[in-house]
N, C-alpha and C. Protein backbone atom coordinates (compact mmCIF):
# COMPACT_ATOMS: atom_id res chain seq x y z
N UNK A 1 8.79 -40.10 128.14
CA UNK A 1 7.67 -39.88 127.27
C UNK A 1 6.66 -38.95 127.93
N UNK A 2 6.58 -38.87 129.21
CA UNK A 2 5.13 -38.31 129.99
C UNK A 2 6.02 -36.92 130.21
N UNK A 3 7.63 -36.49 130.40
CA UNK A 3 8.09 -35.45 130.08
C UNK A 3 7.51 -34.61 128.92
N UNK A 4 7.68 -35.40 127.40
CA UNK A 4 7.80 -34.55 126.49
C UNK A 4 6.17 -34.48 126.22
N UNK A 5 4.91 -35.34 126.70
CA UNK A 5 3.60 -34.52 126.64
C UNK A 5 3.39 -33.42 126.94
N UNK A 6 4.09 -33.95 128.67
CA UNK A 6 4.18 -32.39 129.63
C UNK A 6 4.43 -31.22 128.83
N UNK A 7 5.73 -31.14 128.33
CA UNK A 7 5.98 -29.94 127.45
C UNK A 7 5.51 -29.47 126.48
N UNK A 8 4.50 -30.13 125.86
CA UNK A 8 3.23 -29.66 124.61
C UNK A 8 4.12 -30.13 123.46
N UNK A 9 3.62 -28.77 122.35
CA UNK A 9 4.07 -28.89 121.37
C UNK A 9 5.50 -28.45 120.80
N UNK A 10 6.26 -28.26 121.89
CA UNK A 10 7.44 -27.22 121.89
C UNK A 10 8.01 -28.02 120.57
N UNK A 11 8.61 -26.64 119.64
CA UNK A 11 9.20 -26.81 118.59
C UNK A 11 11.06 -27.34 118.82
N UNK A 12 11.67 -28.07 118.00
CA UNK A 12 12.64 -28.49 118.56
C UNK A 12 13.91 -27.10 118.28
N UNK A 13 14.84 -27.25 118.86
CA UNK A 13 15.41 -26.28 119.42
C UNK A 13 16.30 -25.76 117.84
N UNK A 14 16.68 -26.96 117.16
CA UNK A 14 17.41 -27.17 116.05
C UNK A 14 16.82 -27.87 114.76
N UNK A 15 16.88 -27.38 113.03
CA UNK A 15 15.88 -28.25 112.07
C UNK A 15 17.35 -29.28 112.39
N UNK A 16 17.11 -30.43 112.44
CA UNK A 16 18.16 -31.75 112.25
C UNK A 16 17.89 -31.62 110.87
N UNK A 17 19.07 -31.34 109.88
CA UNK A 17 18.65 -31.53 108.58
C UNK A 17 19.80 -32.70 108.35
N UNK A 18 19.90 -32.95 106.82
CA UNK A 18 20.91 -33.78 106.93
C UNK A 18 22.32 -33.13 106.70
N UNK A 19 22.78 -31.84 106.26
CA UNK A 19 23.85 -30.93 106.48
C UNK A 19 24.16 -31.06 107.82
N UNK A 20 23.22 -30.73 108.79
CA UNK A 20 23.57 -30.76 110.37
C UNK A 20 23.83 -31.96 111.04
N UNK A 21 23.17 -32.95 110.50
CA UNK A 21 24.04 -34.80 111.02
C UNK A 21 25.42 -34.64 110.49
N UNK A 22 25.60 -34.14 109.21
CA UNK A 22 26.86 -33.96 108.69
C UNK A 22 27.85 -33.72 109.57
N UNK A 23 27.31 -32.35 109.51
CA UNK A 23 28.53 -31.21 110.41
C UNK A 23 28.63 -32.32 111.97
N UNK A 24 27.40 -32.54 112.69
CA UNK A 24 27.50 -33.67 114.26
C UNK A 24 28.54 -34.33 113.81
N UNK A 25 28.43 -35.17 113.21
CA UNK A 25 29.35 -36.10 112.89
C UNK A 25 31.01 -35.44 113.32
N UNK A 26 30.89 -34.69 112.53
CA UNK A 26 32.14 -33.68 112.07
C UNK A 26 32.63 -32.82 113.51
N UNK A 27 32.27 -32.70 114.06
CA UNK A 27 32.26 -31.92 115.63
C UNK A 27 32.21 -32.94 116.25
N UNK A 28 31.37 -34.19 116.57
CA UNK A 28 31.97 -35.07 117.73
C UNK A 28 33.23 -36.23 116.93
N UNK A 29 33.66 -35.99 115.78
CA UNK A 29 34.83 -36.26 115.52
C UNK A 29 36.36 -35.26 116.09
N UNK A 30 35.96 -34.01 116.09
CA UNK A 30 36.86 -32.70 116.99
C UNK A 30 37.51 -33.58 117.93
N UNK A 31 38.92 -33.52 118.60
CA UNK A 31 39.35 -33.61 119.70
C UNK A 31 38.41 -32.66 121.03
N UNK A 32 38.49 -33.06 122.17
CA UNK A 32 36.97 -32.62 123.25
C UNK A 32 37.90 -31.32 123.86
N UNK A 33 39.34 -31.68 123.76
CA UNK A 33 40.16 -30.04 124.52
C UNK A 33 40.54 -29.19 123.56
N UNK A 34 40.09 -29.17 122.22
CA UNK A 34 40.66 -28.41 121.19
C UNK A 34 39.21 -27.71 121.08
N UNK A 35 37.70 -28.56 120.94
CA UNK A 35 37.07 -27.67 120.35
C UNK A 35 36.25 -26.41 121.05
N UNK A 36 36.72 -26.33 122.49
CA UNK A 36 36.25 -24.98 123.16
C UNK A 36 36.84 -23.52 122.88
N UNK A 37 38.12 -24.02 122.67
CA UNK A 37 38.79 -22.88 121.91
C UNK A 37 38.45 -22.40 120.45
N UNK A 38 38.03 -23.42 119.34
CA UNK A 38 37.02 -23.11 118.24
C UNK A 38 35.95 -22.47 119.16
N UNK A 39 35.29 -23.21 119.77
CA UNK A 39 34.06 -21.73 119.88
C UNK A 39 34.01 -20.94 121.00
N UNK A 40 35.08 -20.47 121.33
CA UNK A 40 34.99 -19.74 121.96
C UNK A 40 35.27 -18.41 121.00
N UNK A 41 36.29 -18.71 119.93
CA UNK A 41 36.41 -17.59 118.64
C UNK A 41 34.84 -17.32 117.77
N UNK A 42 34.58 -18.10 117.93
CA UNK A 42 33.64 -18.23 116.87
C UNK A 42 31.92 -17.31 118.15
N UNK A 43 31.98 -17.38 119.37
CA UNK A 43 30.69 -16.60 119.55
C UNK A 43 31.26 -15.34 120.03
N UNK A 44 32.79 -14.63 119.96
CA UNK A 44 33.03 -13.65 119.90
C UNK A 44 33.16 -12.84 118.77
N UNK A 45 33.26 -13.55 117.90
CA UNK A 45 32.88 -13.33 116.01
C UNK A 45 32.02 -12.68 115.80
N UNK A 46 30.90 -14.07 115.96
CA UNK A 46 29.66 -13.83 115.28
C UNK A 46 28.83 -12.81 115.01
N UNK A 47 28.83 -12.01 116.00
CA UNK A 47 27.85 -10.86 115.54
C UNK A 47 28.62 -10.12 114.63
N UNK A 48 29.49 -9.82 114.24
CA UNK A 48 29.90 -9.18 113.33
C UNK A 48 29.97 -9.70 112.22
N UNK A 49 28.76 -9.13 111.31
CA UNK A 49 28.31 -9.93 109.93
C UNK A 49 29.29 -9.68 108.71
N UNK A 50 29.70 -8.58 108.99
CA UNK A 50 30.68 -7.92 108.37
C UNK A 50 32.83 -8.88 108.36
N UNK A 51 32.77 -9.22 109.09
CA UNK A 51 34.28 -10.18 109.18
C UNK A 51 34.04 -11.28 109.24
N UNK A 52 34.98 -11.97 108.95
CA UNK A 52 35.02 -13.64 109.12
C UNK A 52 35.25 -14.05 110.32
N UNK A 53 34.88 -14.78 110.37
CA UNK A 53 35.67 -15.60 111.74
C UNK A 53 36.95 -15.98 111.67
N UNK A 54 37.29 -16.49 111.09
CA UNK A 54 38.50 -16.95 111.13
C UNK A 54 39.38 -16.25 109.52
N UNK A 55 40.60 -15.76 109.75
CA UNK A 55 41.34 -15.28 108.50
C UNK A 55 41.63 -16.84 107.65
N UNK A 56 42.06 -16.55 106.61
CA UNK A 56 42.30 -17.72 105.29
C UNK A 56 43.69 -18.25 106.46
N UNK A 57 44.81 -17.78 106.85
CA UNK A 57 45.76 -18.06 107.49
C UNK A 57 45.21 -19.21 108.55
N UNK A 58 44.53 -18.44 109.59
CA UNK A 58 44.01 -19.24 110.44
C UNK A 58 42.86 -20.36 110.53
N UNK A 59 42.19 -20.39 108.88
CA UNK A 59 41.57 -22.10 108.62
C UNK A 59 42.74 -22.82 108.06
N UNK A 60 43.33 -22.39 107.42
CA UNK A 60 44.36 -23.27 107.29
C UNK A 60 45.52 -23.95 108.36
N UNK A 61 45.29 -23.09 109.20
CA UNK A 61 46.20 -23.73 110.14
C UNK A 61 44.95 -24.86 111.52
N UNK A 62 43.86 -24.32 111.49
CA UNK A 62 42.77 -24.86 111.94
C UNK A 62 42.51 -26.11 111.05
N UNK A 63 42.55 -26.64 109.80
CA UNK A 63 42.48 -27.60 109.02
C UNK A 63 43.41 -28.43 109.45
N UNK A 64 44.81 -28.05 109.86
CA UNK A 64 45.58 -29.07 110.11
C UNK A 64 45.90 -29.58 111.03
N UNK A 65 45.48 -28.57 112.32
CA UNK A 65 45.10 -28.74 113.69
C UNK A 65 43.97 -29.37 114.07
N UNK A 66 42.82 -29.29 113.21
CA UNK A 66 41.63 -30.64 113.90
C UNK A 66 41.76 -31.51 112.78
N UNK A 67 42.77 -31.17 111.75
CA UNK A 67 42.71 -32.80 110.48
C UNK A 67 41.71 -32.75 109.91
N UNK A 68 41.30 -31.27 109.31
CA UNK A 68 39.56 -31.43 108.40
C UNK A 68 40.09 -30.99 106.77
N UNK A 69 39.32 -31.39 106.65
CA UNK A 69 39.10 -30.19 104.74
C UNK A 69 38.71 -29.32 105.14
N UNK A 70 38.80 -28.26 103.60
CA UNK A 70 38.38 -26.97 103.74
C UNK A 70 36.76 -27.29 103.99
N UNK A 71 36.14 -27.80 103.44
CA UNK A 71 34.83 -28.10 103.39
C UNK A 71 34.09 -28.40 104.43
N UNK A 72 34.84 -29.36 105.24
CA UNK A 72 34.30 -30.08 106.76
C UNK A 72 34.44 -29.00 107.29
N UNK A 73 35.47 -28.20 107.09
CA UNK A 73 35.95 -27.56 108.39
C UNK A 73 34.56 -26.41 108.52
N UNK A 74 34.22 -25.96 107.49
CA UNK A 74 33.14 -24.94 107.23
C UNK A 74 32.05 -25.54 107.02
N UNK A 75 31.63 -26.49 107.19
CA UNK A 75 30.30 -27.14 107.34
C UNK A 75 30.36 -27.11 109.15
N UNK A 76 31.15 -27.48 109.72
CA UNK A 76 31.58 -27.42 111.26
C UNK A 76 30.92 -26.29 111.63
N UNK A 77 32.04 -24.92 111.08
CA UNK A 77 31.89 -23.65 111.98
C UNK A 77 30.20 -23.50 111.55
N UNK A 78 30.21 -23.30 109.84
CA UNK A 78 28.57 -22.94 110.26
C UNK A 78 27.70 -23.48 111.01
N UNK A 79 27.64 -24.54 111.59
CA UNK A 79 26.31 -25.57 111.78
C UNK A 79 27.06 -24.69 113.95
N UNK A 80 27.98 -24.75 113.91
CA UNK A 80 28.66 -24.01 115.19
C UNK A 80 27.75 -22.27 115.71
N UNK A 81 27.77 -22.04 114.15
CA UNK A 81 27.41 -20.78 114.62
C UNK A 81 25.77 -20.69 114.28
N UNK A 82 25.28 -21.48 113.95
CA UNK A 82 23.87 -22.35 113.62
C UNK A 82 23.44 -22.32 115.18
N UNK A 83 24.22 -22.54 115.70
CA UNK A 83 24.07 -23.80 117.23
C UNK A 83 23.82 -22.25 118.19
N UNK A 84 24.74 -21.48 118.46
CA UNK A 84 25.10 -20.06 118.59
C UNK A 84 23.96 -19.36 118.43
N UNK A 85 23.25 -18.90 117.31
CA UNK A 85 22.92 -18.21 117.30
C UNK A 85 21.42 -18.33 117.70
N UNK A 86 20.71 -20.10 117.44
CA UNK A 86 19.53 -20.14 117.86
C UNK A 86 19.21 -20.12 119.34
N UNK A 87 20.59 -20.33 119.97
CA UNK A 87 20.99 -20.13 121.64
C UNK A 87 20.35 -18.69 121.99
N UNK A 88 21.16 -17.97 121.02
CA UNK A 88 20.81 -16.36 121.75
C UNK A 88 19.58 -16.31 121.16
N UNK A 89 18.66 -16.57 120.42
CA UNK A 89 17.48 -16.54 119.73
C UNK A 89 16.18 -16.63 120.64
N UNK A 90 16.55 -18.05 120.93
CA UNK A 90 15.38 -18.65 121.62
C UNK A 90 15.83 -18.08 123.66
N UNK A 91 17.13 -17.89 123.68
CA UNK A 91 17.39 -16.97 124.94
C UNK A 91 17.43 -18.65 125.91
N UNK A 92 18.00 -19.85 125.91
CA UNK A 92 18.16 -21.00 126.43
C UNK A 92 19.14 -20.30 127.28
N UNK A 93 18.98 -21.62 128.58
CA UNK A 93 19.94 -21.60 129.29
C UNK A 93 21.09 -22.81 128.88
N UNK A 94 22.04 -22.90 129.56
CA UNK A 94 22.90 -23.85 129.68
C UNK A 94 22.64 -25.26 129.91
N UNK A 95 22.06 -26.05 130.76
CA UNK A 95 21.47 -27.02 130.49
C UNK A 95 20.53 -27.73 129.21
N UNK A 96 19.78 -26.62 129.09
CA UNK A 96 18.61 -26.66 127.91
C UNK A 96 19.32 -26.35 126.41
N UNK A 97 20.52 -26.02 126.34
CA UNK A 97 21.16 -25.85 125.19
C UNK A 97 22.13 -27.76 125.26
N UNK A 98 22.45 -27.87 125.91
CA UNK A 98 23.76 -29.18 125.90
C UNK A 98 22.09 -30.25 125.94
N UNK A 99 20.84 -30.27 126.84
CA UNK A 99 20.10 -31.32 126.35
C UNK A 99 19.72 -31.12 125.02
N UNK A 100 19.22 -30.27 124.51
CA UNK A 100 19.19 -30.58 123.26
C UNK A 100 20.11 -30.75 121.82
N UNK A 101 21.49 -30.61 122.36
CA UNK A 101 22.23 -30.64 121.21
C UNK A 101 22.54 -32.71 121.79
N UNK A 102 22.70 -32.91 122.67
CA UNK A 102 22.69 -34.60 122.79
C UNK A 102 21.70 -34.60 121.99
N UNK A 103 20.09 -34.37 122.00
CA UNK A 103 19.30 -34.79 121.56
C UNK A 103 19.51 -35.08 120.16
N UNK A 104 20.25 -33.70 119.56
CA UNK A 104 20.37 -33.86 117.86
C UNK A 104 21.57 -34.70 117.80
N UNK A 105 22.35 -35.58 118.56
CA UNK A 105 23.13 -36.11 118.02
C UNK A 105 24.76 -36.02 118.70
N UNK A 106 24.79 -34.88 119.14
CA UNK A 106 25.87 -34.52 119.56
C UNK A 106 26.72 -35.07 120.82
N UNK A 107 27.65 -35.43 120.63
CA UNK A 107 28.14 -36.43 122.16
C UNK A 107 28.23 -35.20 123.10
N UNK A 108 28.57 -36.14 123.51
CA UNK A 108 28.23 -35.95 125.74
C UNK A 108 29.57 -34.38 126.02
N UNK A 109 30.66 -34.98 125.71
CA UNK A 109 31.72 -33.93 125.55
C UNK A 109 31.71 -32.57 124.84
N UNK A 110 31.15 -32.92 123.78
CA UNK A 110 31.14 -31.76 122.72
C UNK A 110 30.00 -30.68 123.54
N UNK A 111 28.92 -31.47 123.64
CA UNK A 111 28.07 -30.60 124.39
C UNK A 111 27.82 -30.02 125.70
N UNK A 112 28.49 -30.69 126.16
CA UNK A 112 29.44 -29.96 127.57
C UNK A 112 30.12 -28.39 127.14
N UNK A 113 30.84 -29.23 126.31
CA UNK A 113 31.82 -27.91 126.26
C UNK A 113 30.79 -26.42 125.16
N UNK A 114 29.90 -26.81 124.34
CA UNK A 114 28.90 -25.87 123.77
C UNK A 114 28.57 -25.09 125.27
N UNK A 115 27.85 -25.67 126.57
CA UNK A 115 27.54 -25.22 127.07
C UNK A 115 28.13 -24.01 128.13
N UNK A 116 29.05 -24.92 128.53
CA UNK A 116 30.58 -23.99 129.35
C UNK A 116 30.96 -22.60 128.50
N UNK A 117 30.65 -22.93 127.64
CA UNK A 117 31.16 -21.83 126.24
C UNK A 117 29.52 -20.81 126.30
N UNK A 118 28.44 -21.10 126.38
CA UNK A 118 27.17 -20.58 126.45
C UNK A 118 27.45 -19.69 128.06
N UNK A 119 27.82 -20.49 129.03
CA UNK A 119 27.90 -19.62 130.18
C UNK A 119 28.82 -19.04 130.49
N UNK A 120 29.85 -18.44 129.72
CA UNK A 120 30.78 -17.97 129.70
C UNK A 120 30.68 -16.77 129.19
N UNK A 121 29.86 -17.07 128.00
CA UNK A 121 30.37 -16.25 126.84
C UNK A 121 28.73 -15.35 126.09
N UNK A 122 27.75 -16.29 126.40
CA UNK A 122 26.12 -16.34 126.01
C UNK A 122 25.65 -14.68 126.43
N UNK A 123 25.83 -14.59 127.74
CA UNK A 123 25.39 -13.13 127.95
C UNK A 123 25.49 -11.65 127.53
N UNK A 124 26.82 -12.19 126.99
CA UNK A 124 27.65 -10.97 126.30
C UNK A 124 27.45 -11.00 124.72
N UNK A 125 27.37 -12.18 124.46
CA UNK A 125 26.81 -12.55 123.12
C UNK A 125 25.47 -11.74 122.63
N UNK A 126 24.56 -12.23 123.40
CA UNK A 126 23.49 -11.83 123.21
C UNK A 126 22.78 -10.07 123.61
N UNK A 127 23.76 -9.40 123.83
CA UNK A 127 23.90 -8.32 124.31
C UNK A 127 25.08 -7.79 123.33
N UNK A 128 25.87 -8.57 122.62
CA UNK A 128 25.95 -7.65 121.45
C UNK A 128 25.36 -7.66 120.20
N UNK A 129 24.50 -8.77 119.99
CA UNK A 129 23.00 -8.96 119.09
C UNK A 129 22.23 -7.87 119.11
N UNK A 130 21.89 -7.50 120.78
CA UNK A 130 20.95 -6.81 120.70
C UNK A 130 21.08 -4.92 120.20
N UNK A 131 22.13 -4.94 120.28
CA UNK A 131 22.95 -3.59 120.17
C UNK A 131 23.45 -3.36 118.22
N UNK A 132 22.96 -4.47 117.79
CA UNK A 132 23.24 -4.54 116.51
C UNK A 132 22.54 -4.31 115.89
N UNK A 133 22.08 -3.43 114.91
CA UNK A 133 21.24 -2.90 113.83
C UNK A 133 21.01 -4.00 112.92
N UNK A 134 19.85 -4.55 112.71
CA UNK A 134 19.70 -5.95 111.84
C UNK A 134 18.97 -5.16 110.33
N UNK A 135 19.56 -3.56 110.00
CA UNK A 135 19.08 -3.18 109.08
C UNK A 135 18.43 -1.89 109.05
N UNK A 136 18.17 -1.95 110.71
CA UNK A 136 17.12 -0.38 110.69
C UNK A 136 16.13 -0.37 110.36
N UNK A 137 15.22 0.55 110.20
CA UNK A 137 14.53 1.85 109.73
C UNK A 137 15.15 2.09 108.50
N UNK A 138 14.69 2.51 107.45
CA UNK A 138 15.19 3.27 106.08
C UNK A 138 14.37 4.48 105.97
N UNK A 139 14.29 5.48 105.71
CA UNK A 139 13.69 6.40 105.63
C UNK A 139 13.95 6.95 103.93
N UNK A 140 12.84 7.49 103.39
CA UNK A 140 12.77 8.26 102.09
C UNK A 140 13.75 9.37 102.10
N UNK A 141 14.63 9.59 100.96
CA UNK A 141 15.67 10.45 101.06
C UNK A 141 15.27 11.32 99.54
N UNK A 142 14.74 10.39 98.56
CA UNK A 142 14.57 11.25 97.15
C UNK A 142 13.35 10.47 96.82
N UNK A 143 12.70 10.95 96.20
CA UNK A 143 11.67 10.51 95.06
C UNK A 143 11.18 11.39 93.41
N UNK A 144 11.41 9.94 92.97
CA UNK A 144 10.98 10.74 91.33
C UNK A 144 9.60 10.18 91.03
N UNK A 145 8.80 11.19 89.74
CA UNK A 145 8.30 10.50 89.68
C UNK A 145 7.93 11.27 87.65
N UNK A 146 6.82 9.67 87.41
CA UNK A 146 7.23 10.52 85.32
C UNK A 146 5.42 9.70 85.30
N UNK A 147 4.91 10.68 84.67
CA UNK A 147 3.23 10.46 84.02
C UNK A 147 3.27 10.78 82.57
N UNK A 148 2.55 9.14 82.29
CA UNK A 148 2.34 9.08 80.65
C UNK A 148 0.90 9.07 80.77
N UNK A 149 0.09 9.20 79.72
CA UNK A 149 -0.90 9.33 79.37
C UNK A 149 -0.93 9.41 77.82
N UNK A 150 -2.13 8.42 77.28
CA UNK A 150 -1.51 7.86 75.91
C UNK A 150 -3.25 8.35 76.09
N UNK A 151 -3.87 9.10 75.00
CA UNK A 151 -5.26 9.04 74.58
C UNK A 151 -5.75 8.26 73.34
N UNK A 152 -6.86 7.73 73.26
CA UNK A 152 -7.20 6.99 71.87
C UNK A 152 -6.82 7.46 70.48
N UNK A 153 -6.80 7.18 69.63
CA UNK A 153 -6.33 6.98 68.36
C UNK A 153 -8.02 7.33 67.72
N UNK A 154 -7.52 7.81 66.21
CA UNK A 154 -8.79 7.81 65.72
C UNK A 154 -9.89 6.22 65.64
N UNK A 155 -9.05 5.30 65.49
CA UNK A 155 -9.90 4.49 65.64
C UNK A 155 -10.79 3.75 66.80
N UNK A 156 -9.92 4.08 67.94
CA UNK A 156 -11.12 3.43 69.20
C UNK A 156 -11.15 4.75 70.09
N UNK A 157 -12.25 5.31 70.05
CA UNK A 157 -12.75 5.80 70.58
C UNK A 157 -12.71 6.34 72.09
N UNK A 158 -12.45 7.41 72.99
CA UNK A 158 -12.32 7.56 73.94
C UNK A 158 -11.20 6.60 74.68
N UNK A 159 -10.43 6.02 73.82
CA UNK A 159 -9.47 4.90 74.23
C UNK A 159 -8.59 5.61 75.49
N UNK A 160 -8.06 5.50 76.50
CA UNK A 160 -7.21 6.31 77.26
C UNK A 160 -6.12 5.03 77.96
N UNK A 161 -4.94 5.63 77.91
CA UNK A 161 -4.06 4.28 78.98
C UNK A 161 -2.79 5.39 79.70
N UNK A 162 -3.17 4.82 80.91
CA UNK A 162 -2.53 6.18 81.51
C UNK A 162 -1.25 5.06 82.51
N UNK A 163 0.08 5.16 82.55
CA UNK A 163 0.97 4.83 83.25
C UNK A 163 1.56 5.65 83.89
N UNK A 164 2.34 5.34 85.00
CA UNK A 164 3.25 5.94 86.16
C UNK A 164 4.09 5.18 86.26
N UNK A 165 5.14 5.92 87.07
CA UNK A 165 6.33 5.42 87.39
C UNK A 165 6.82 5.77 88.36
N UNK A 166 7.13 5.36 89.33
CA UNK A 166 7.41 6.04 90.66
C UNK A 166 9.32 5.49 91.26
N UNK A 167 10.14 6.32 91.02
CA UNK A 167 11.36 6.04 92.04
C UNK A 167 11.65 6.28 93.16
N UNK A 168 11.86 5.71 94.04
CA UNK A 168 11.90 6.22 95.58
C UNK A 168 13.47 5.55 96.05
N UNK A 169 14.11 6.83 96.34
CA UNK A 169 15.37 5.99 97.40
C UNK A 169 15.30 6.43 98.71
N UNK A 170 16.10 5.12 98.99
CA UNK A 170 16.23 4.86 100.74
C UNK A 170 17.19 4.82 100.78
N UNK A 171 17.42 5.26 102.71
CA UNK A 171 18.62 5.48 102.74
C UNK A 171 18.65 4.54 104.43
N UNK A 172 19.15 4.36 105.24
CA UNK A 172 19.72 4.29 106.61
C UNK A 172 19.20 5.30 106.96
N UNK A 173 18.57 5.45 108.30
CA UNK A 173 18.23 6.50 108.92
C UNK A 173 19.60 7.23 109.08
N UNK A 174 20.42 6.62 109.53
CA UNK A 174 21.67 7.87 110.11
C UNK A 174 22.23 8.42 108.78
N UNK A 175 22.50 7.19 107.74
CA UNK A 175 22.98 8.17 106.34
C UNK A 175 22.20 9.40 106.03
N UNK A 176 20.66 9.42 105.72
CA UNK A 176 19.66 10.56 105.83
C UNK A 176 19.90 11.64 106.62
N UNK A 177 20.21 11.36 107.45
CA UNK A 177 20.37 12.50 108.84
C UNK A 177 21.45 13.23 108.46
N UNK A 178 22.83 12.64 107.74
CA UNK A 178 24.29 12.67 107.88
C UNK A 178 23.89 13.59 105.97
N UNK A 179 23.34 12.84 104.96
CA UNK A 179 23.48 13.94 104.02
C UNK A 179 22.27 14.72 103.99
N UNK A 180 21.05 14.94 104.73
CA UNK A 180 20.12 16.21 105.13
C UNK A 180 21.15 17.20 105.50
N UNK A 181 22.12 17.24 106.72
CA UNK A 181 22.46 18.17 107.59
C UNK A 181 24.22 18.66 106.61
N UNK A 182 24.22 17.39 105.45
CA UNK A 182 25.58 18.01 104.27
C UNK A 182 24.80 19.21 103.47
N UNK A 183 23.39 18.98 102.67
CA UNK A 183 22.83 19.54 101.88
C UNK A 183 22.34 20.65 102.56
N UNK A 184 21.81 20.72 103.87
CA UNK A 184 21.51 22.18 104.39
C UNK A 184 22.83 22.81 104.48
N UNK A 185 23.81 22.35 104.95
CA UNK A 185 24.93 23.14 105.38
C UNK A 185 25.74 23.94 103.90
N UNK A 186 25.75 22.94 102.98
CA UNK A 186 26.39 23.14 101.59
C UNK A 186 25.26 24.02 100.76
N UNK A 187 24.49 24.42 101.32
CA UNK A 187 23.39 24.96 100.38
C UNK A 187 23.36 26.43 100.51
């Protein structure tokens, strides 16, 4: 107790929702030598927002290898890559990642092996996060634009109602760059 004064108000590492008791449940149900190899796929994945983790082939054969549903099995990986990603987020070490996943629930084994998997694998992880474009910069590539102007009517007087309309597209900075240097060249 005189620990967690010490530490103020620190926010907890994970929301415990009730999806995530779910998924605990569901992960310290995992066999303890099968599920390092799940994440060890799964934080070489992750940054790539673009692919799955796992092909349709390989949950299915992962379903019958830890004995889940389709459903468990993907309540698992996400709440996995949940676990993952607030790791590289908040920038924890190894200890401080396995105490707080006991804390939310998680047995002694499972979170062992989260961590072994964090120092293995965490540095490189988080170093291909950082190398990842979470969207860019967009830069203005076209803009339109259209003016109405409506004047009064004989009956009200000096009446005026004036609207605009403005279109603007964006692009990716590098797309911009890539059709600027098509349209000068083609021009």
């Amino acid at each position: 107790m005189a620990a967690a004064a010490a530490s103020g108000a620190a926010a907890p590492m994970f929301n415990v929702t009730s999806r995530f008791k779910e998924a605990v449940g569901i992960i310290n149900g995992v066999a303890a030598d099968k599920f390092p190899l799940v994440l060890v796929r799964v934080i070489r994945k992750l940054h790539v927002k673009a692919e799955r983790i796992f092909t349709d082939a390989e949950e299915a054969q992962l379903q019958s290898l830890l004995a889940l549903s389709s459903s468990r099995l993907h309540t698992a990986l996400e709440v996995c890559s949940y676990v993952l990603e607030q790791a590289a987020y908040r920038a924890v070490g190894v200890d401080a990642l396995a105490a707080a996943l006991r804390e939310a629930g998680v047995g002694d084994a499972h979170a062992a092996a989260f961590g072994k998997v964090w120092a293995a694998e965490g540095r490189g992880f988080m170093d291909k996060l950082r190398a990842r474009s979470l969207g860019g910069p967009l830069v203005l590539c076209d803009s339109k634009w259209q003016l109405s102007l409506q004047l009064g009517s004989s009956g009200a007087a000096r009446a005026k109602d004036t609207g605009a309309l403005f279109e603007f597209s964006l692009a990716h900075a590098d797309d911009a760059a890539a059709a600027a240097a098509a349209s000068a060249g083609g021009g």
